[in-house]
C-alpha atoms as a PDB file:
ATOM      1  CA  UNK A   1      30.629  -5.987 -12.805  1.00  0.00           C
ATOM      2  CA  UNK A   2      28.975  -3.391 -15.059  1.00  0.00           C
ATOM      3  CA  UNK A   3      25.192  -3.820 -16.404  1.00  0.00           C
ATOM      4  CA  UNK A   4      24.204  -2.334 -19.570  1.00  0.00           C
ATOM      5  CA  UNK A   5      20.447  -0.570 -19.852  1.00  0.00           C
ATOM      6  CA  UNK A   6      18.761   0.778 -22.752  1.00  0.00           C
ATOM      7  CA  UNK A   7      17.188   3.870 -22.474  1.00  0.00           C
ATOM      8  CA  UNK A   8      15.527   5.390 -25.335  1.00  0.00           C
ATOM      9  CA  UNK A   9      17.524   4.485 -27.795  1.00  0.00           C
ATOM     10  CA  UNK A  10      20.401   4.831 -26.118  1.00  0.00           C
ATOM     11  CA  UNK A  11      22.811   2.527 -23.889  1.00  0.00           C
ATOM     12  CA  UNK A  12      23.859   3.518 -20.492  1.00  0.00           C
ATOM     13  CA  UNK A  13      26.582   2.321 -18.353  1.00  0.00           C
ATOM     14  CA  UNK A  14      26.789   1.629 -14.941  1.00  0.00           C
ATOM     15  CA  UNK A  15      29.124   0.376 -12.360  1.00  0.00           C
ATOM     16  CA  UNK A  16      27.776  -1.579  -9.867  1.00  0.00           C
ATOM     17  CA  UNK A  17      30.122  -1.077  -6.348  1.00  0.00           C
ATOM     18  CA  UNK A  18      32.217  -3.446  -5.725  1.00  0.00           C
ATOM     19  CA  UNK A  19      30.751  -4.575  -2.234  1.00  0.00           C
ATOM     20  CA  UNK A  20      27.668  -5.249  -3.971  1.00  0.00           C
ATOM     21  CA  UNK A  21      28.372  -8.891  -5.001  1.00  0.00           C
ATOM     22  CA  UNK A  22      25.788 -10.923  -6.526  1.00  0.00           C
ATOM     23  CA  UNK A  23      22.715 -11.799  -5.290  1.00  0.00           C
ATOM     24  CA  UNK A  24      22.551  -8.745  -3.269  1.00  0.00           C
ATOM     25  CA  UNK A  25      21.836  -5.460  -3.727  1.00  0.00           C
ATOM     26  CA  UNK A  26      22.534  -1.857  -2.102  1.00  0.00           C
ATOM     27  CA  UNK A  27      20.155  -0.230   0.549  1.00  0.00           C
ATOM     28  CA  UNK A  28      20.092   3.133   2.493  1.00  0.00           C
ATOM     29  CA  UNK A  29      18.258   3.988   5.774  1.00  0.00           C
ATOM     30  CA  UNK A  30      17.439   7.637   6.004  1.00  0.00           C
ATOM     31  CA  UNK A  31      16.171   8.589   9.250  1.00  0.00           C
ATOM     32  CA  UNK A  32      13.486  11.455   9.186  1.00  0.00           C
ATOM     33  CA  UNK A  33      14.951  14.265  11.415  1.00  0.00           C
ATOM     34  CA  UNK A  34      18.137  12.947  11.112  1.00  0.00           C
ATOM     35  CA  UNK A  35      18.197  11.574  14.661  1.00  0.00           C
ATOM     36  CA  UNK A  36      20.200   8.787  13.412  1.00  0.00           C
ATOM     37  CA  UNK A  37      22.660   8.689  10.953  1.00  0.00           C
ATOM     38  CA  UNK A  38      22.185   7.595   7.293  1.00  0.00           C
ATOM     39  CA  UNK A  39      23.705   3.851   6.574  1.00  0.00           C
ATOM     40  CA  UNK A  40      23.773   2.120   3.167  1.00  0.00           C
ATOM     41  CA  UNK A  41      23.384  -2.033   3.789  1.00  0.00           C
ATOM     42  CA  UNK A  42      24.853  -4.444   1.591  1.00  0.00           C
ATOM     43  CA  UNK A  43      20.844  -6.783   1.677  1.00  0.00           C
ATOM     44  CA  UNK A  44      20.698 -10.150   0.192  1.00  0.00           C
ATOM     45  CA  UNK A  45      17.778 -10.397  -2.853  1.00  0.00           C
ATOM     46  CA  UNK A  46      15.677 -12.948  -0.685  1.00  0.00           C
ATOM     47  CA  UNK A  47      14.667  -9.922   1.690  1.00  0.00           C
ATOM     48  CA  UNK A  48      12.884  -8.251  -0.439  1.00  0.00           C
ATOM     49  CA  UNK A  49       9.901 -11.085  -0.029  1.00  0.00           C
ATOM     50  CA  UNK A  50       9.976 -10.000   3.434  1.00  0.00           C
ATOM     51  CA  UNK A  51       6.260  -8.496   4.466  1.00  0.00           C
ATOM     52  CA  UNK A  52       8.216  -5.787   6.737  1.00  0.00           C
ATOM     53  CA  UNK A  53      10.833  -4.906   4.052  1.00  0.00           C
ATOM     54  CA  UNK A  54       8.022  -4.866   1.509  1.00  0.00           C
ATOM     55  CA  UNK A  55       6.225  -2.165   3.480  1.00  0.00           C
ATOM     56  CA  UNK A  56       8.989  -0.153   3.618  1.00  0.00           C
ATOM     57  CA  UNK A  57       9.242  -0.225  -0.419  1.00  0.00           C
ATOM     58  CA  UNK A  58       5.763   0.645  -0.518  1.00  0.00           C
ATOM     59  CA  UNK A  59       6.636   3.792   1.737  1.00  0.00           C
ATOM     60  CA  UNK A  60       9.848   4.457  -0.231  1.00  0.00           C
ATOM     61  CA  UNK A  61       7.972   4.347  -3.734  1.00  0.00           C
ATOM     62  CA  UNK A  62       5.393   6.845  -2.153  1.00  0.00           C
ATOM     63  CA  UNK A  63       8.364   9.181  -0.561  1.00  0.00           C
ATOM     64  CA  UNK A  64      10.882   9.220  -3.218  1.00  0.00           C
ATOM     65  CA  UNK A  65       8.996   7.337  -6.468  1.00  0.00           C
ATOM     66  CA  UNK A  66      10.703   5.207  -8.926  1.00  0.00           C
ATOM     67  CA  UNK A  67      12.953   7.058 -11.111  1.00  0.00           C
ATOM     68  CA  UNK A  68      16.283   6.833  -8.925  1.00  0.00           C
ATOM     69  CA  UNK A  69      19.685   6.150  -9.553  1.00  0.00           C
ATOM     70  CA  UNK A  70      21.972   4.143  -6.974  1.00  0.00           C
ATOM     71  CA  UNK A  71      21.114   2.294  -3.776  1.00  0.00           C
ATOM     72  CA  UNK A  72      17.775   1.960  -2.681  1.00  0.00           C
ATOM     73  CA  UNK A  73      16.884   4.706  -0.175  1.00  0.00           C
ATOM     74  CA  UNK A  74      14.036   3.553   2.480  1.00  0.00           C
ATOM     75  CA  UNK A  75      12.384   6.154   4.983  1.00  0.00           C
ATOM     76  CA  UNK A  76      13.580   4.801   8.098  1.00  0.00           C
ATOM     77  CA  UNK A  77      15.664   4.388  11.063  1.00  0.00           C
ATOM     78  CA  UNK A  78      19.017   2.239  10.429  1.00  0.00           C
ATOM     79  CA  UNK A  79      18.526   0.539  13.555  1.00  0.00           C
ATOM     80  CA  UNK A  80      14.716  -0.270  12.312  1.00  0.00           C
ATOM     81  CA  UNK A  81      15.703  -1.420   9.073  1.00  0.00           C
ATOM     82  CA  UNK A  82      18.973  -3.924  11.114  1.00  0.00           C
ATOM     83  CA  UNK A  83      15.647  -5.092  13.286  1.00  0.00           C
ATOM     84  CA  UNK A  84      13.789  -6.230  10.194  1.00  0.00           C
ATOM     85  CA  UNK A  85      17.156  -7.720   8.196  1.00  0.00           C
ATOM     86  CA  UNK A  86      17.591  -9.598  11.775  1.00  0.00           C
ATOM     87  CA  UNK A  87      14.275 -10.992  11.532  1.00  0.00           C
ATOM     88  CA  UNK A  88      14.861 -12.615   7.987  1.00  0.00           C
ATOM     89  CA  UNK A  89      18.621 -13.231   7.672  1.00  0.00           C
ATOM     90  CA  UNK A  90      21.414 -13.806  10.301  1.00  0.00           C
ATOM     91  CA  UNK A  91      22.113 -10.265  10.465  1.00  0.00           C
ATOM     92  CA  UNK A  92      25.360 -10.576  12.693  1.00  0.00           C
ATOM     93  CA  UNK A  93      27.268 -12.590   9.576  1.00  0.00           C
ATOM     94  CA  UNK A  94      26.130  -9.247   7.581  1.00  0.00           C
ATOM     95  CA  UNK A  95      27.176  -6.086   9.982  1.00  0.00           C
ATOM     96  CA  UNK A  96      30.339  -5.769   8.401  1.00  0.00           C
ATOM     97  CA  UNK A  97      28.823  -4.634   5.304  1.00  0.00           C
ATOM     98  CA  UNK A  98      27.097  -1.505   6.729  1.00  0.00           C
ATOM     99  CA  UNK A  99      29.021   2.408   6.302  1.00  0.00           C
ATOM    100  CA  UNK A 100      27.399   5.165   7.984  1.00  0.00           C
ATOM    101  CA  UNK A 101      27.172   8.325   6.010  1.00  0.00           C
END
C-alpha cells in the first residue's frame, strides 16, 4: 500500500509497512529512562477514541509535537500502553504484532 501527500506543491511518497494492514495503524512506546525497552504495536483505529489512549496523544503532541514521520511515538511504558490496548481490544489476539526495539 503506498499513500500519496501533497506538500507544498509537491507530492511525496510513502510506504506504509507491510504489517500495518488497514484499519490499523503503527504505535511506539518509549519508556522515559529506558527502564523498559522501546516496542512499536500494530493498534487498531477504534483505540484511538479510547479516553486513556487519548491522554497519551495529548502527552505525545506536548513531548514530541506534530510534525513526525513514521509510527506514532507515545511517552510511556510498553507494558502501560499493552494495559490500556487490553482494556479496549482483546489484546491477547494482538501480541503477535508487537517487536521490541
Amino acid at each position: 500500500m503506498r499513500i500519496m501527500s501533497t506538500l507544498g506543491g509537491r507530492t511525496k511518497s510513502n510506504s506504509v509497512p507491510q504489517d500495518v494492514k488497514e484499519g490499523h495503524f503503527a504505535v511506539v512506546a518509549v519508556a522515559a529512562g529506558g527502564d523498559e525497552p522501546n516496542k512499536r504495536f500494530i493498534v487498531p483505529l477504534g483505540c484511538l477514541t479510547h479516553p486513556s489512549f487519548q491522554r497519551l496523544l495529548e502527552q505525545a503532541a506536548e513531548e514530541y509535537g506534530f510534525d513526525h514521520n513514521g509510527a506514532l511515538t507515545v511517552p510511556c511504558r510498553p507494558s502501560e500502553l499493552e494495559g490500556i490496548l487490553a482494556e479496549q481490544i482483546n489484546w491477547t489476539s494482538f501480541k503477535t504484532m508487537v517487536h521490541s526495539y
